[in-house]
N, C-alpha and C. Protein backbone atom coordinates (compact mmCIF):
# COMPACT_ATOMS: atom_id res chain seq x y z
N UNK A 1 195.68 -29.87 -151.17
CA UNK A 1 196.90 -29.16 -151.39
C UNK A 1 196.63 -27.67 -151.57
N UNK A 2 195.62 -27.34 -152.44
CA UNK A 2 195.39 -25.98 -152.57
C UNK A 2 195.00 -25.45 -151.43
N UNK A 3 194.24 -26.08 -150.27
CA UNK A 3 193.64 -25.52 -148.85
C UNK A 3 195.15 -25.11 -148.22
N UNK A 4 196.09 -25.49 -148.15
CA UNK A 4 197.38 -25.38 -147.04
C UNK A 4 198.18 -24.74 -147.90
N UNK A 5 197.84 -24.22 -149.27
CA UNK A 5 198.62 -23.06 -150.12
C UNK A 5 197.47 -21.70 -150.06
N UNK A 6 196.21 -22.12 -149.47
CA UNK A 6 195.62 -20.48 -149.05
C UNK A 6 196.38 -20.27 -147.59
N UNK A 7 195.47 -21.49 -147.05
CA UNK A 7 196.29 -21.55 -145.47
C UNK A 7 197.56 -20.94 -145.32
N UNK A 8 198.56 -20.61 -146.31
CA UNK A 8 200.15 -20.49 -146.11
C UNK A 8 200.88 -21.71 -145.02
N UNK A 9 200.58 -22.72 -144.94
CA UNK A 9 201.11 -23.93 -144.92
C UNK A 9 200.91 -24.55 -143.17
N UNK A 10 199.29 -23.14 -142.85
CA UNK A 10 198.79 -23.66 -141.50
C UNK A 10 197.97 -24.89 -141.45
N UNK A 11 198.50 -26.04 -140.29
CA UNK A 11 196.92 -26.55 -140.04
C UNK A 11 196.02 -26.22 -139.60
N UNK A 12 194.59 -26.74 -140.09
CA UNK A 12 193.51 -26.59 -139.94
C UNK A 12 192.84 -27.58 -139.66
N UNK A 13 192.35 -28.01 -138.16
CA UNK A 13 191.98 -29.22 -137.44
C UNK A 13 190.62 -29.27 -138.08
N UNK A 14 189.42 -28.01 -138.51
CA UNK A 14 188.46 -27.91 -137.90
C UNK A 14 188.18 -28.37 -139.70
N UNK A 15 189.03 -28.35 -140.59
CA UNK A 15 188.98 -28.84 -142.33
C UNK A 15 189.37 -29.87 -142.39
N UNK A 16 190.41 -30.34 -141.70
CA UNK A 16 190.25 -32.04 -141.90
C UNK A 16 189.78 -32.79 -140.58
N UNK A 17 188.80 -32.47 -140.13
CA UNK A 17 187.77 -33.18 -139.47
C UNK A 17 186.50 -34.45 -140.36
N UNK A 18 185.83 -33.66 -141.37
CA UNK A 18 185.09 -34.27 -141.87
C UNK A 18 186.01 -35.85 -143.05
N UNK A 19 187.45 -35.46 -143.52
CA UNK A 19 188.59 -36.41 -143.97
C UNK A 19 188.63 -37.54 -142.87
N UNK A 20 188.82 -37.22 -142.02
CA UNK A 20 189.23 -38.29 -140.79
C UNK A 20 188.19 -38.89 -140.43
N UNK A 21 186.57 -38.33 -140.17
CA UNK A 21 185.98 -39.37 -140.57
C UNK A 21 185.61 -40.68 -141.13
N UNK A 22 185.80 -39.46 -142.68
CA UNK A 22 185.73 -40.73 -143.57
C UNK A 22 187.43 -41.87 -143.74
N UNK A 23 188.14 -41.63 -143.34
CA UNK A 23 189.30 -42.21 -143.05
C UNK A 23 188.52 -43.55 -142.26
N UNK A 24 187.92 -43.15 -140.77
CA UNK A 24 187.49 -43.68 -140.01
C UNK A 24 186.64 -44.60 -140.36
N UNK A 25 185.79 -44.76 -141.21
CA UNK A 25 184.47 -45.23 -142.13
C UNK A 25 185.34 -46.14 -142.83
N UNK A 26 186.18 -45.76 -143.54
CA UNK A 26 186.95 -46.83 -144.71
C UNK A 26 187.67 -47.75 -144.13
N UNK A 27 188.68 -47.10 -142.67
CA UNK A 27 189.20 -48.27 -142.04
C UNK A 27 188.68 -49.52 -141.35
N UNK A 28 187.45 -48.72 -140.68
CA UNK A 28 186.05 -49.93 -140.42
C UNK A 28 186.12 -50.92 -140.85
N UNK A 29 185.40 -50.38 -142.64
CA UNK A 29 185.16 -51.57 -143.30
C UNK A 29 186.42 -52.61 -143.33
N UNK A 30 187.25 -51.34 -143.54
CA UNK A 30 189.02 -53.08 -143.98
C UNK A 30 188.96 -53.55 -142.80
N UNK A 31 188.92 -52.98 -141.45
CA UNK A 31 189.31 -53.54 -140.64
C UNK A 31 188.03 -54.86 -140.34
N UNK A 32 186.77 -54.65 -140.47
CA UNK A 32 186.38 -56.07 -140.22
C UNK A 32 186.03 -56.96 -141.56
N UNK A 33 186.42 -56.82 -142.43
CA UNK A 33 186.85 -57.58 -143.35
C UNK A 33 188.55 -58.45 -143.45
N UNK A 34 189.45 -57.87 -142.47
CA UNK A 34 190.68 -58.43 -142.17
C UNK A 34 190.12 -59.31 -140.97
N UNK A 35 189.68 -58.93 -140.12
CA UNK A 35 188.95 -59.55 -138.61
C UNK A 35 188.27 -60.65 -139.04
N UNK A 36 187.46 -60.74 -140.48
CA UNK A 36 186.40 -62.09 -140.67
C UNK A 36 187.80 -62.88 -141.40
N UNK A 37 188.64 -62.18 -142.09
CA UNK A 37 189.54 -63.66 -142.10
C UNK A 37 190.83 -64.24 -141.67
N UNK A 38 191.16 -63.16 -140.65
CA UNK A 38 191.63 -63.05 -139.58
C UNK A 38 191.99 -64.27 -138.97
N UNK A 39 190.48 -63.97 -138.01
CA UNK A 39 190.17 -64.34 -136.76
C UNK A 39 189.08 -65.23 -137.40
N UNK A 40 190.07 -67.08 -136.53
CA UNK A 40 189.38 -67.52 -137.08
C UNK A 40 188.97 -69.02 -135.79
N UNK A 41 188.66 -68.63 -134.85
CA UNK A 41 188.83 -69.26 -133.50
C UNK A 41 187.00 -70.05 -133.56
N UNK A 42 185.91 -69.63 -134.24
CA UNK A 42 184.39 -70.42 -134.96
C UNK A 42 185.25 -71.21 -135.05
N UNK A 43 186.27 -71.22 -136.51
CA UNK A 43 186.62 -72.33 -137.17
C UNK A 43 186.94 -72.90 -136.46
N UNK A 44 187.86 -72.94 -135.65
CA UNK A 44 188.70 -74.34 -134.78
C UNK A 44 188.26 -74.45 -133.89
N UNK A 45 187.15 -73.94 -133.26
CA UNK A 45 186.16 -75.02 -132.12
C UNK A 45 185.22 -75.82 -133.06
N UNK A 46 184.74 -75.39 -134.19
CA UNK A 46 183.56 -76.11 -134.64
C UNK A 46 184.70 -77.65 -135.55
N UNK A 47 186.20 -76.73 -135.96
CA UNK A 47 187.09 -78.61 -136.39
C UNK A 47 186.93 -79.55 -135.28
N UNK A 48 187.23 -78.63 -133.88
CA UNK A 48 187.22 -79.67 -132.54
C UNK A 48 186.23 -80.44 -132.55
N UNK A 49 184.95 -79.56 -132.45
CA UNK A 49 183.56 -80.39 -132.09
C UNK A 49 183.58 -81.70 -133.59
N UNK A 50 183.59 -81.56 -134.61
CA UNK A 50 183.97 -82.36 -136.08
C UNK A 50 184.74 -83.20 -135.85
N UNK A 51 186.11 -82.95 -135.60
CA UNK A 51 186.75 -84.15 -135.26
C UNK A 51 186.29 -85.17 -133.64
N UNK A 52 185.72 -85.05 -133.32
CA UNK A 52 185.40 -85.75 -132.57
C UNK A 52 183.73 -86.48 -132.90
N UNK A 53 183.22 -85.63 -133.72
CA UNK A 53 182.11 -86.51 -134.22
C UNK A 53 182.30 -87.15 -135.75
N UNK A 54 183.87 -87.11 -136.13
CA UNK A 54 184.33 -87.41 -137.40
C UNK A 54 183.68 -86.96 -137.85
N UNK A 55 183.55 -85.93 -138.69
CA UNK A 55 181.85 -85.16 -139.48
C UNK A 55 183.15 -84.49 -140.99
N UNK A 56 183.08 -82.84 -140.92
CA UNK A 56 183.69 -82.34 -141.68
C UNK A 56 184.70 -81.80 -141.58
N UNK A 57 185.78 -82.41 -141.09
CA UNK A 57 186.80 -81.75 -140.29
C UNK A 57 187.82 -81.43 -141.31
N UNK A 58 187.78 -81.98 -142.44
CA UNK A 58 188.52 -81.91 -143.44
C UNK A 58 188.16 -79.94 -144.42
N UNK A 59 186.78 -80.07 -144.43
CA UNK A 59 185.98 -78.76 -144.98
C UNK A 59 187.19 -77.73 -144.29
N UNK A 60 186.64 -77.96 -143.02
CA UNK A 60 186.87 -76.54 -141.95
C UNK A 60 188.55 -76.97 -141.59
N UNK A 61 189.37 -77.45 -141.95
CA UNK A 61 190.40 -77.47 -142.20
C UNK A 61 191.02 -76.32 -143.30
N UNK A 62 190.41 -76.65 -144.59
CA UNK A 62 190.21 -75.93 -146.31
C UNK A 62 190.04 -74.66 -145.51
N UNK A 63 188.81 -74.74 -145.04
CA UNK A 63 188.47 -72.96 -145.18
C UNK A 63 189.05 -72.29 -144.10
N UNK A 64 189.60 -72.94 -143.04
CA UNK A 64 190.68 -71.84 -142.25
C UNK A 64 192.30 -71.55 -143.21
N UNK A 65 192.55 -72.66 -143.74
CA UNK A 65 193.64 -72.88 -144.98
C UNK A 65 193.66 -71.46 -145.74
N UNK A 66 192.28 -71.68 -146.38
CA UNK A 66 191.81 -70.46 -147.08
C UNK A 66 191.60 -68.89 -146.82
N UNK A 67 191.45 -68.55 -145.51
CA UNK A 67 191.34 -67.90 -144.63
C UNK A 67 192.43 -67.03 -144.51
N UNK A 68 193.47 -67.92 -144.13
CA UNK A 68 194.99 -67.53 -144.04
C UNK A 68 195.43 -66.87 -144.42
N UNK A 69 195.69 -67.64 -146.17
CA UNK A 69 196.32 -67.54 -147.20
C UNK A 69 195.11 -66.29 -147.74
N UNK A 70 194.03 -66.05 -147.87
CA UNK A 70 193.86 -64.54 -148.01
C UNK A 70 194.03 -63.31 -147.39
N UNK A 71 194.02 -63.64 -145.93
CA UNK A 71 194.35 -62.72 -145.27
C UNK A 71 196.05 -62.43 -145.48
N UNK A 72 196.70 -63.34 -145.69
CA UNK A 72 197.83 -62.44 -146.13
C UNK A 72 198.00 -61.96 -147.19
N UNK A 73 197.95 -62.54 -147.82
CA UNK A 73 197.70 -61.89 -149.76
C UNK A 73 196.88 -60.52 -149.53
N UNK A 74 196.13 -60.43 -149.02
CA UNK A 74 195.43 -59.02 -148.93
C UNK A 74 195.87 -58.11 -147.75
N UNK A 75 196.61 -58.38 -147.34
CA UNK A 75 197.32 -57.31 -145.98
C UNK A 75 198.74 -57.46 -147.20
N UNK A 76 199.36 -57.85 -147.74
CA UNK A 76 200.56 -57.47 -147.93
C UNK A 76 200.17 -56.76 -149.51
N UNK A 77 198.87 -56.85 -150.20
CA UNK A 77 198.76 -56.71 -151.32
C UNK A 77 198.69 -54.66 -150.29
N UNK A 78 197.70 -54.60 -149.69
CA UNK A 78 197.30 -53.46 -149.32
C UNK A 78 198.47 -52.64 -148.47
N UNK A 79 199.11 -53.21 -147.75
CA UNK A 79 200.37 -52.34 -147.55
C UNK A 79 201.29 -52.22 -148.54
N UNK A 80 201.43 -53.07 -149.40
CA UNK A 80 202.19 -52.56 -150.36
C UNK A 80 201.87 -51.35 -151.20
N UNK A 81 200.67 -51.22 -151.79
CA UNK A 81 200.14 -49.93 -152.76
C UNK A 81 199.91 -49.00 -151.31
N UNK A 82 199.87 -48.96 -150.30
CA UNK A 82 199.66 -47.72 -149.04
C UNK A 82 201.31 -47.02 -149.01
N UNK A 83 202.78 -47.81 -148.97
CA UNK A 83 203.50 -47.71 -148.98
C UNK A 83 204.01 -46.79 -150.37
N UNK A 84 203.62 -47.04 -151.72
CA UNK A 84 204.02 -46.68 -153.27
C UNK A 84 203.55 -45.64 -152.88
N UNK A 85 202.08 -45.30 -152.34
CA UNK A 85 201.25 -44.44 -152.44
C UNK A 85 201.81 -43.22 -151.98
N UNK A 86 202.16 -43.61 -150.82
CA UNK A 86 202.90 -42.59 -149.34
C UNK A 86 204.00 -42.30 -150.15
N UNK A 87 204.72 -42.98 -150.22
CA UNK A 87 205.91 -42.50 -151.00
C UNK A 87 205.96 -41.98 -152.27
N UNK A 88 205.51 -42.13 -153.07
CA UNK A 88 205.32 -41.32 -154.44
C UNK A 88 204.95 -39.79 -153.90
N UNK A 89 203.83 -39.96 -153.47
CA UNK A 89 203.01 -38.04 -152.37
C UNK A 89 203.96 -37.69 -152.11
N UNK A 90 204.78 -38.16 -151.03
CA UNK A 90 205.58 -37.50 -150.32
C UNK A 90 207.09 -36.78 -151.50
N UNK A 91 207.59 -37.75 -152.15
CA UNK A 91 208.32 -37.56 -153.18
C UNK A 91 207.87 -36.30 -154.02
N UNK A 92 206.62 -36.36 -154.37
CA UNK A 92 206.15 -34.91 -155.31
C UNK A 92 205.67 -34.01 -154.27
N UNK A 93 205.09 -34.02 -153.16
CA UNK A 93 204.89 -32.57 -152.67
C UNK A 93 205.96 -32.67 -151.24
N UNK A 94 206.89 -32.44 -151.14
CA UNK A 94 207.80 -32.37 -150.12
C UNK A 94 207.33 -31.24 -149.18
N UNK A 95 206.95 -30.30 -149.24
CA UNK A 95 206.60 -29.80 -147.90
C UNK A 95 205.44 -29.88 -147.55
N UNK A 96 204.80 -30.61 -147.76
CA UNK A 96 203.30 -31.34 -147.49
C UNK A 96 203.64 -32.55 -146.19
N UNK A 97 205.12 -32.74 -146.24
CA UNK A 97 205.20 -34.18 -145.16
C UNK A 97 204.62 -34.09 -144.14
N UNK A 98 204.68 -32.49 -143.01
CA UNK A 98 204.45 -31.90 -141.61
C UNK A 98 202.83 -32.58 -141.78
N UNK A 99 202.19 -31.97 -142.94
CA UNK A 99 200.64 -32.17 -142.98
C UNK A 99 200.29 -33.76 -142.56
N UNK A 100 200.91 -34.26 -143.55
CA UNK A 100 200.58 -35.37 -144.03
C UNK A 100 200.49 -36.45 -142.34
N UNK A 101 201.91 -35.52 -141.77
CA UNK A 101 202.06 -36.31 -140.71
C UNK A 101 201.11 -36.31 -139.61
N UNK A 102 200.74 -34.77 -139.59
CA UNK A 102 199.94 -34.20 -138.53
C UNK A 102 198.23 -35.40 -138.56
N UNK A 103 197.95 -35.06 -139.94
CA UNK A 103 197.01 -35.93 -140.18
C UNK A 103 196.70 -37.31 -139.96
N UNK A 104 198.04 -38.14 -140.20
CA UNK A 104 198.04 -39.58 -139.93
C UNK A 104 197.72 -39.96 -138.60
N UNK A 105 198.19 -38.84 -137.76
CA UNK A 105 198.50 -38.74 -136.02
C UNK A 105 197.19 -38.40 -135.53
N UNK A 106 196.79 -37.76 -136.25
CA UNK A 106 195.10 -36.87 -135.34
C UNK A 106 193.82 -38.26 -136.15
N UNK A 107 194.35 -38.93 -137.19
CA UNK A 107 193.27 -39.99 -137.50
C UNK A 107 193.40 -41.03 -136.69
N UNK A 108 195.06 -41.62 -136.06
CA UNK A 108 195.07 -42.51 -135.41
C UNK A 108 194.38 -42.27 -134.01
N UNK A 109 194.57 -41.38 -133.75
CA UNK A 109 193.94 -40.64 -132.03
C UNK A 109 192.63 -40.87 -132.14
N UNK A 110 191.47 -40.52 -133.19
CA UNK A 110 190.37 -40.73 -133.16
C UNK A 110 189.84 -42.36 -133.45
N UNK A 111 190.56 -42.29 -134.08
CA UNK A 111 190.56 -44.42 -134.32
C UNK A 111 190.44 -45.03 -132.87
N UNK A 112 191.49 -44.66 -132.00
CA UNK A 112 191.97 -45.27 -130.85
C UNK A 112 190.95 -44.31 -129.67
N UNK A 113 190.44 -43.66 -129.69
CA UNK A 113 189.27 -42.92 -128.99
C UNK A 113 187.90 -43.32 -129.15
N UNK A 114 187.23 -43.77 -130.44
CA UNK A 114 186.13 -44.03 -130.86
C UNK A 114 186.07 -45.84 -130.32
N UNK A 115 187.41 -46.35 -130.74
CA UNK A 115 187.18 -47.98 -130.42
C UNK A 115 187.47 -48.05 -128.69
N UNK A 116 187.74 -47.29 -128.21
CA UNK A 116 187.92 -47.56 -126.60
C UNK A 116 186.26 -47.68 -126.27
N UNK A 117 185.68 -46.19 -127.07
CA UNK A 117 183.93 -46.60 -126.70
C UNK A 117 183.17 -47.44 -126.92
N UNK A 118 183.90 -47.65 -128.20
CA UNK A 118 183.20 -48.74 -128.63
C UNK A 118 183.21 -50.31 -128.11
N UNK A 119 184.35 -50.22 -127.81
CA UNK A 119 184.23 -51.48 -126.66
C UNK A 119 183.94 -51.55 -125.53
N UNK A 120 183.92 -49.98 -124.67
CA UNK A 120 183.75 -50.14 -122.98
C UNK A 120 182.57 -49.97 -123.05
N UNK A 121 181.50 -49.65 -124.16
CA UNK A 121 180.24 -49.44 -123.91
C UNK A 121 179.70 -51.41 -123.64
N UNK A 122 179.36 -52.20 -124.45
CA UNK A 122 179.34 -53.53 -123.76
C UNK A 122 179.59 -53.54 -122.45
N UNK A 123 180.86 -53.08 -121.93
CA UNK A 123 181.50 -53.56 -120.61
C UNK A 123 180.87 -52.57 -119.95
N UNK A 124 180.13 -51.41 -119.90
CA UNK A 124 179.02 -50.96 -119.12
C UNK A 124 178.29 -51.30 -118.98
N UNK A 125 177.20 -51.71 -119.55
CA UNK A 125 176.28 -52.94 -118.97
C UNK A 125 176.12 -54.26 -118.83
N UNK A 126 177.15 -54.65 -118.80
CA UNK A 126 177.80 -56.06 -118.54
C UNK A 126 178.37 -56.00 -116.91
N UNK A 127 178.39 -55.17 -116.58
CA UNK A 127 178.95 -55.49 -115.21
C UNK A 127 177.71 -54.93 -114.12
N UNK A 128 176.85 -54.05 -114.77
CA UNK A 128 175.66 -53.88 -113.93
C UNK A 128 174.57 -54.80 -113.77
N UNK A 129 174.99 -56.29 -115.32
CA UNK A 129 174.06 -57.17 -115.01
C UNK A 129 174.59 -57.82 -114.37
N UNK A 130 175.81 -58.41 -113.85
CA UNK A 130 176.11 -59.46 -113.06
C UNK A 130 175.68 -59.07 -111.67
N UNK A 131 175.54 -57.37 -111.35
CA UNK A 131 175.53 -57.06 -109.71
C UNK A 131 173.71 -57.23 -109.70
N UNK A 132 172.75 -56.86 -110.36
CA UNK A 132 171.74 -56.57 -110.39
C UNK A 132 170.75 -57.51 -110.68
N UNK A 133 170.42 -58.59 -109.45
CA UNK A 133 169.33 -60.06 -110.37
C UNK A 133 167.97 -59.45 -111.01
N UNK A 134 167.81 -58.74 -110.75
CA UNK A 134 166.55 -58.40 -111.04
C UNK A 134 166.51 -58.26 -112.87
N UNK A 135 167.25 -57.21 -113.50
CA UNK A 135 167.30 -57.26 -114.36
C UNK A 135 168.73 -57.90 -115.33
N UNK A 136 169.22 -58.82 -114.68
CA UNK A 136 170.33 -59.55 -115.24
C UNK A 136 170.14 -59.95 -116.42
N UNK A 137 169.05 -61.13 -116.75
CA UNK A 137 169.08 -61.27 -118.45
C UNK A 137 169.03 -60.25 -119.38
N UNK A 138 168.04 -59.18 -119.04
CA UNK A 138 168.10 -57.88 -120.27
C UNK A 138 168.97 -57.46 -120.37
N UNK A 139 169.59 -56.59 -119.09
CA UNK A 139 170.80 -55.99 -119.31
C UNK A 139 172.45 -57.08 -120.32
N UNK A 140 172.10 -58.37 -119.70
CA UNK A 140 173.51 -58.78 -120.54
C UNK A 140 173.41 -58.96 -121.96
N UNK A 141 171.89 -59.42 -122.32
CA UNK A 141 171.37 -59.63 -123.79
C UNK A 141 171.69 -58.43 -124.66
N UNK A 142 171.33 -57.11 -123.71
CA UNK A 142 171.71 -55.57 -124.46
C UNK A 142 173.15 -55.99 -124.52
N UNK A 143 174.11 -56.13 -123.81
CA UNK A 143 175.72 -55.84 -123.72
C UNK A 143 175.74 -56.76 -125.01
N UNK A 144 175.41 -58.24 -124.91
CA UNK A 144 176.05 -58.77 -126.11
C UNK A 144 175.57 -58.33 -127.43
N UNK A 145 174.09 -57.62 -127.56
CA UNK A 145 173.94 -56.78 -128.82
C UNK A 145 174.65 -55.66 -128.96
N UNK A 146 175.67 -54.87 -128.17
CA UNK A 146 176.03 -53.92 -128.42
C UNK A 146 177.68 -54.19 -128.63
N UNK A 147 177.79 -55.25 -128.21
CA UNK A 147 179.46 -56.09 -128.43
C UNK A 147 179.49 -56.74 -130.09
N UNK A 148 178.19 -56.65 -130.46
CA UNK A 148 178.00 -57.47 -132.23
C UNK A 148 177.79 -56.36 -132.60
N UNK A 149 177.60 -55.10 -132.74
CA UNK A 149 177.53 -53.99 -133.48
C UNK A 149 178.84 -53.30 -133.67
């Protein structure tokens, strides 16, 4: 707040650069911590393979159950205090909204820029191993280590 009261109420891309980062870093983590209980498609091939060898189908029943029911409890627990949060700020510094907005917009852009690489990099060497026999196993073994990172 004090930076955009020297500023006289300019943005400054090149000061909240190192913010959006760490924006970027924190959403990471939530985001694959929502993704592990999420996404839960292990679970229901390994119930399939279980129920058909009658084994533990009941377990992996529980823990997709479980799964669920935290993943919502914790997405609605966390939008709720993001929502109080936003709104209380916005309520006490009212001409801070432009910022606030500018910022939300230039973190989502880099979110949605960084994960495009992050996924088309896999799909770069994934398609040079299918054309290339020679080195086909390395190259796809790299893609799927770089698709788990």
């Amino acid at each position: 707040m004090h930076k955009i009261y020297i500023d006289k109420g300019s943005f400054d891309f090149t000061y909240q650069l190192p913010q959006m980062v760490y924006s970027l870093i924190i959403s990471t983590i939530l985001k694959a911590i929502l993704n592990f209980l999420g996404l839960y498609e292990r679970d229901i091939i390994s119930f399939k393979n279980d129920k058909a060898k009658n084994k533990n189908g009941e377990k992996v029943l529980l823990k997709i159950r479980c799964k669920i029911i935290l993943f919502f409890i914790i997405t609605y627990i966390l939008l709720f205090f993001f929502w109080i949060y936003l709104g209380c700020f916005c309520v006490v510094y009212k001409n801070t909204q432009i910022h606030i907005l500018l910022d939300v917009l230039s973190s989502f852009g880099l979110s949605f820029i960084t994960d495009i690489f992050i996924y088309l990099l896999p799909g770069i060497f994934r398609i040079p191993s299918l054309r290339n026999k020679a080195n086909r196993p390395l190259m796809y073994k790299f893609s799927k280590l770089l698709q788990i990172l």
